[in-house]
Protein backbone atom coordinates (compact mmCIF):
# COMPACT_ATOMS: atom_id res chain seq x y z
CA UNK A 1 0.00 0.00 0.00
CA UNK A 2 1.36 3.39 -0.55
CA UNK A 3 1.38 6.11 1.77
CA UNK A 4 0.59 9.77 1.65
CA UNK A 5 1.88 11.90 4.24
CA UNK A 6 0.84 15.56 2.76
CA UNK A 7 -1.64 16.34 2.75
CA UNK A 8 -3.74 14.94 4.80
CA UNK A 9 -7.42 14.19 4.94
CA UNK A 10 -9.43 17.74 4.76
CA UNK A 11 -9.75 19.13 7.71
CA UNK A 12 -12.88 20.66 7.13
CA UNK A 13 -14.61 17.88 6.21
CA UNK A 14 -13.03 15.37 9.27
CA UNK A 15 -14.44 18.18 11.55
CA UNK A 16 -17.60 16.90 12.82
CA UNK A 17 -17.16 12.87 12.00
CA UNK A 18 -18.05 10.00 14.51
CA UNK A 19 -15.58 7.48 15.34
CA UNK A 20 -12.95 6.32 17.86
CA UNK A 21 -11.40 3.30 18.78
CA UNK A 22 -13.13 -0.08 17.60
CA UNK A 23 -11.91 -3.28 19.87
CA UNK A 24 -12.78 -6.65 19.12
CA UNK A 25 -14.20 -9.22 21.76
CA UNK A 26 -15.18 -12.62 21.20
CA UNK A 27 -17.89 -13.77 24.11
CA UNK A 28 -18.38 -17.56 25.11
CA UNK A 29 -21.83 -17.83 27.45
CA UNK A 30 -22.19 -21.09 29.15
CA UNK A 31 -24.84 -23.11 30.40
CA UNK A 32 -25.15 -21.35 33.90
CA UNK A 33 -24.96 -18.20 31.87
CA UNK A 34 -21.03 -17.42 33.10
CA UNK A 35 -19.44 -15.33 30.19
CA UNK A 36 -15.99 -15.97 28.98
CA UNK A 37 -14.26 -13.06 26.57
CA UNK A 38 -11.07 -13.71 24.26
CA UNK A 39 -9.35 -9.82 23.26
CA UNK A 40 -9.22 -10.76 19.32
CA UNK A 41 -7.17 -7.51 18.78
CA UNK A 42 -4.29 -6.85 21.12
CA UNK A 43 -4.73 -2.72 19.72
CA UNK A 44 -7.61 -1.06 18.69
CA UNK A 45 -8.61 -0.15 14.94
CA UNK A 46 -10.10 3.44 14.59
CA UNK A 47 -13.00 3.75 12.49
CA UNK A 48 -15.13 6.93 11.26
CA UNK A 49 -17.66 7.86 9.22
CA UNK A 50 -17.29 11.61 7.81
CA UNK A 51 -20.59 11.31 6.41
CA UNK A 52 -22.01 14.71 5.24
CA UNK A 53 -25.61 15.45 3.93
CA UNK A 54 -24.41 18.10 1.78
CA UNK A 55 -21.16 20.27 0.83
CA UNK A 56 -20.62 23.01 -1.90
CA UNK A 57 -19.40 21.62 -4.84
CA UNK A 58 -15.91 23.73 -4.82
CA UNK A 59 -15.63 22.23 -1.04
CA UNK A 60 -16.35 18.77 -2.30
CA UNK A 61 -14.09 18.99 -4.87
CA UNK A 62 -11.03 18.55 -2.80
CA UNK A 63 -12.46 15.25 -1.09
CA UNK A 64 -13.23 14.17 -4.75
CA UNK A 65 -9.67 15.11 -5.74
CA UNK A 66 -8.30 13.45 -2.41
CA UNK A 67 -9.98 10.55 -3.03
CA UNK A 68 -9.20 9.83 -6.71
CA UNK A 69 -5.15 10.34 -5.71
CA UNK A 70 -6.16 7.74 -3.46
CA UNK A 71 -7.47 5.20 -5.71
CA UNK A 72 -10.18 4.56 -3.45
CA UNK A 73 -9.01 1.48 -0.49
CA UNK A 74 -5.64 1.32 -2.69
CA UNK A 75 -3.59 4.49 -0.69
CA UNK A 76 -3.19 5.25 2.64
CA UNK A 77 -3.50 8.85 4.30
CA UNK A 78 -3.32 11.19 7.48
CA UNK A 79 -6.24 11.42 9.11
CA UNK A 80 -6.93 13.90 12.23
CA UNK A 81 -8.93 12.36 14.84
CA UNK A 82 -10.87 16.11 16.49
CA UNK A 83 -11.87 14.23 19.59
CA UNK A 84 -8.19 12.75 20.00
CA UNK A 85 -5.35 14.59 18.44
CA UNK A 86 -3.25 15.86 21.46
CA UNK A 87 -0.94 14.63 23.72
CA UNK A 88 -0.53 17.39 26.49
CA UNK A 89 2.88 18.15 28.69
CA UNK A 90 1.39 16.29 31.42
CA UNK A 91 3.03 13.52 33.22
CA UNK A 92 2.77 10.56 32.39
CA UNK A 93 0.71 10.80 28.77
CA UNK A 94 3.26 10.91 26.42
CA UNK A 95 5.81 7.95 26.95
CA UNK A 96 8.32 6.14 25.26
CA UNK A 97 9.29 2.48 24.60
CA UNK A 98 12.68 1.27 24.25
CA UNK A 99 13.61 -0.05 21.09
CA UNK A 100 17.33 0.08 20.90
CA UNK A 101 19.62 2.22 23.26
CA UNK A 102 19.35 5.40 20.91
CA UNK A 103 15.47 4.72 19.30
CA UNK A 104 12.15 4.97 21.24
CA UNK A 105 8.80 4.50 20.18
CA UNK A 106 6.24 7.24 20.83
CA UNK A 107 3.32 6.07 22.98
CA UNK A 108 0.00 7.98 24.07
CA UNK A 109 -0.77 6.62 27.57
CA UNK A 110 -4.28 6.31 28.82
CA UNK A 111 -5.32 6.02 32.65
CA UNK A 112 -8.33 5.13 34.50
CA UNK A 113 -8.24 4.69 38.30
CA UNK A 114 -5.37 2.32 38.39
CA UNK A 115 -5.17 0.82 34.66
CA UNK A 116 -3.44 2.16 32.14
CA UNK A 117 -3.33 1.68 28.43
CA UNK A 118 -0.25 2.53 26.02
CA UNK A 119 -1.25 3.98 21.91
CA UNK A 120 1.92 3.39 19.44
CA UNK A 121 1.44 6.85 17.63
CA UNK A 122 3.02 6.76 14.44
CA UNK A 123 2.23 9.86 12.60
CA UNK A 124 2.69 12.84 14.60
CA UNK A 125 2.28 15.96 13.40
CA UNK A 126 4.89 18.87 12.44
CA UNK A 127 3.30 21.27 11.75
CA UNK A 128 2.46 24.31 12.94
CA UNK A 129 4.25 23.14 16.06
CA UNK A 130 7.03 20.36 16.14
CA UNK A 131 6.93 17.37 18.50
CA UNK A 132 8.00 18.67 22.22
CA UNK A 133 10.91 16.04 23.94
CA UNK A 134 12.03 16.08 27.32
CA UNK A 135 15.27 14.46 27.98
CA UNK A 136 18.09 13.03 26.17
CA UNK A 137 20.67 14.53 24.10
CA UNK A 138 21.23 15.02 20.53
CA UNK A 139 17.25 14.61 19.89
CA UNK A 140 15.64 13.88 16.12
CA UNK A 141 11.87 13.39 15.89
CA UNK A 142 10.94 10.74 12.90
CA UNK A 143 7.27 12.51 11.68
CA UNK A 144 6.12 9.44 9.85
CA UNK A 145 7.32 6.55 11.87
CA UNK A 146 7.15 8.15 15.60
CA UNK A 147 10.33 7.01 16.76
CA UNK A 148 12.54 9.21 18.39
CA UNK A 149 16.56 9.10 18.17
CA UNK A 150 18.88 10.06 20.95
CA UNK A 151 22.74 10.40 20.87
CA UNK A 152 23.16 10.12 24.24
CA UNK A 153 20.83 9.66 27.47
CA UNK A 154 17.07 8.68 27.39
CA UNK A 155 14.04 10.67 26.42
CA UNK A 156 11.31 10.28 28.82
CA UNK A 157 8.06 12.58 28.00
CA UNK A 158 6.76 14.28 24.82
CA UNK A 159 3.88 15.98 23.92
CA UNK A 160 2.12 17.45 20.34
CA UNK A 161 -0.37 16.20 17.58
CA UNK A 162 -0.82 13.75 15.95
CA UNK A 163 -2.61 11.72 12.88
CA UNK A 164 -4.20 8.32 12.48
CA UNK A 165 -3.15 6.49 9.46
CA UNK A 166 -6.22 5.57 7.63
CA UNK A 167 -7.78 4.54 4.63
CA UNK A 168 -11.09 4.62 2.52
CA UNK A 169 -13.84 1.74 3.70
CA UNK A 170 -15.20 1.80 0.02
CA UNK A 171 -13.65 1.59 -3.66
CA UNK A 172 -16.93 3.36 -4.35
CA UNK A 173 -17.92 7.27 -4.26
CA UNK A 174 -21.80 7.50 -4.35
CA UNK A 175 -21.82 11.31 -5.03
CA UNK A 176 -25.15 12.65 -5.66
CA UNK A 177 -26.14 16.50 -7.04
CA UNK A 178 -28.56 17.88 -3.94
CA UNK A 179 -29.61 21.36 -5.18
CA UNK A 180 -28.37 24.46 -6.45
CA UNK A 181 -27.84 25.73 -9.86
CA UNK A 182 -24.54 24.78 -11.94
CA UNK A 183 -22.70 27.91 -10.83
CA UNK A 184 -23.68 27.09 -7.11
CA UNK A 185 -24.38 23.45 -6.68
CA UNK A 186 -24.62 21.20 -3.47
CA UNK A 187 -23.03 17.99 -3.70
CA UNK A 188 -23.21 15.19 -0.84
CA UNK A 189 -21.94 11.73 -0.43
CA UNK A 190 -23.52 9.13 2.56
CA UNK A 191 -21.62 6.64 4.28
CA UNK A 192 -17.75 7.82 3.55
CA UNK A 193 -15.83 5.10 5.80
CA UNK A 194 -12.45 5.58 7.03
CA UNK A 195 -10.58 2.83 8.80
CA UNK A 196 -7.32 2.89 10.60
CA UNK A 197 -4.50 1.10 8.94
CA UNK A 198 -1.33 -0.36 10.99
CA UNK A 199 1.92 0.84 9.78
């Protein structure tokens, strides 16, 4: 699958999607009507639906245009997640994991009462404001793999934006002409699925 890192998904048309993390569980009931659950996916997939009843055609032309660079399922993008695109200064949300003694892994960390629960974030976001590290010498920010490279000491917080790297649900666009005349038409398109790809 190819990848496009700029640009990403429109922004004014993610604005106002539904979506978020999508787990799956698979549930065993017995007899006595004791429930058993197997975790199928050891990370969550994102999906969203960016749905939108109707859009002037000049705005809908850049999700057309977006979407036939995409070739539909075929290309990957950056998508911006409104209701989860930050990961603030404070302690303890933005962590690393160790993957050699100069490369980390940038994690989002989650935390309810005593659990916790650690996001690989692989597509943060550059601009307008670079990635924020604390610790560690020497520091280089990777924006399209997340890893962070030291030459000396060990990084331990970060915080800034980030993407989810998606695709299109459908090979299909199901367009359809609402209203207006040809210099001002409406344009809308149902059931636009995006799902989260792992990269």
């Amino acid at each position: 699958m190819t990848f496009q890192e700029t640009p990403r998904f429109p922004e004014k048309i993610s604005f106002g999607a539904t979506g978020g993390p999508t787990w799956r569980t698979e549930i065993a009931e017995t007899g006595g009507g004791y429930e058993y659950t197997n975790r199928a996916y050891s990370q969550p997939l994102h999906t969203y639906d960016v749905s939108h009843a109707a859009r002037r055609e000049k705005i809908f032309a850049a999700l057309r245009a977006f979407y036939m660079v995409q070739a539909g399922r075929a290309g990957g993008f950056r998508y911006k997640d409104w209701a989860d695109y930050r990961c603030p200064d404070d302690a303890g949300v933005g962590v690393f994991v160790l993957l050699t003694s100069t490369t980390f892994q940038m994690y989002k960390r989650y935390t309810s009462g005593s659990g916790t629960w650690n996001r690989k974030i692989t597509k943060p976001q550059q601009f307008p404001n670079a990635v924020s590290v604390v610790g560690g010498a020497g520091v280089s920010v990777s924006y399209t793999t997340g890893v962070v490279s030291v030459s000396s000491g060990t990084p331990t917080a970060w915080s800034g934006e980030f993407d989810v790297p998606c695709r299109f649900v459908d090979d299909a666009m199901k367009a359809q002409i609402i209203d207006g005349t040809t210099a001002r038409r409406v344009v809308g398109w149902t059931g636009i699925g995006i799902k989260e790809i792992k990269i």
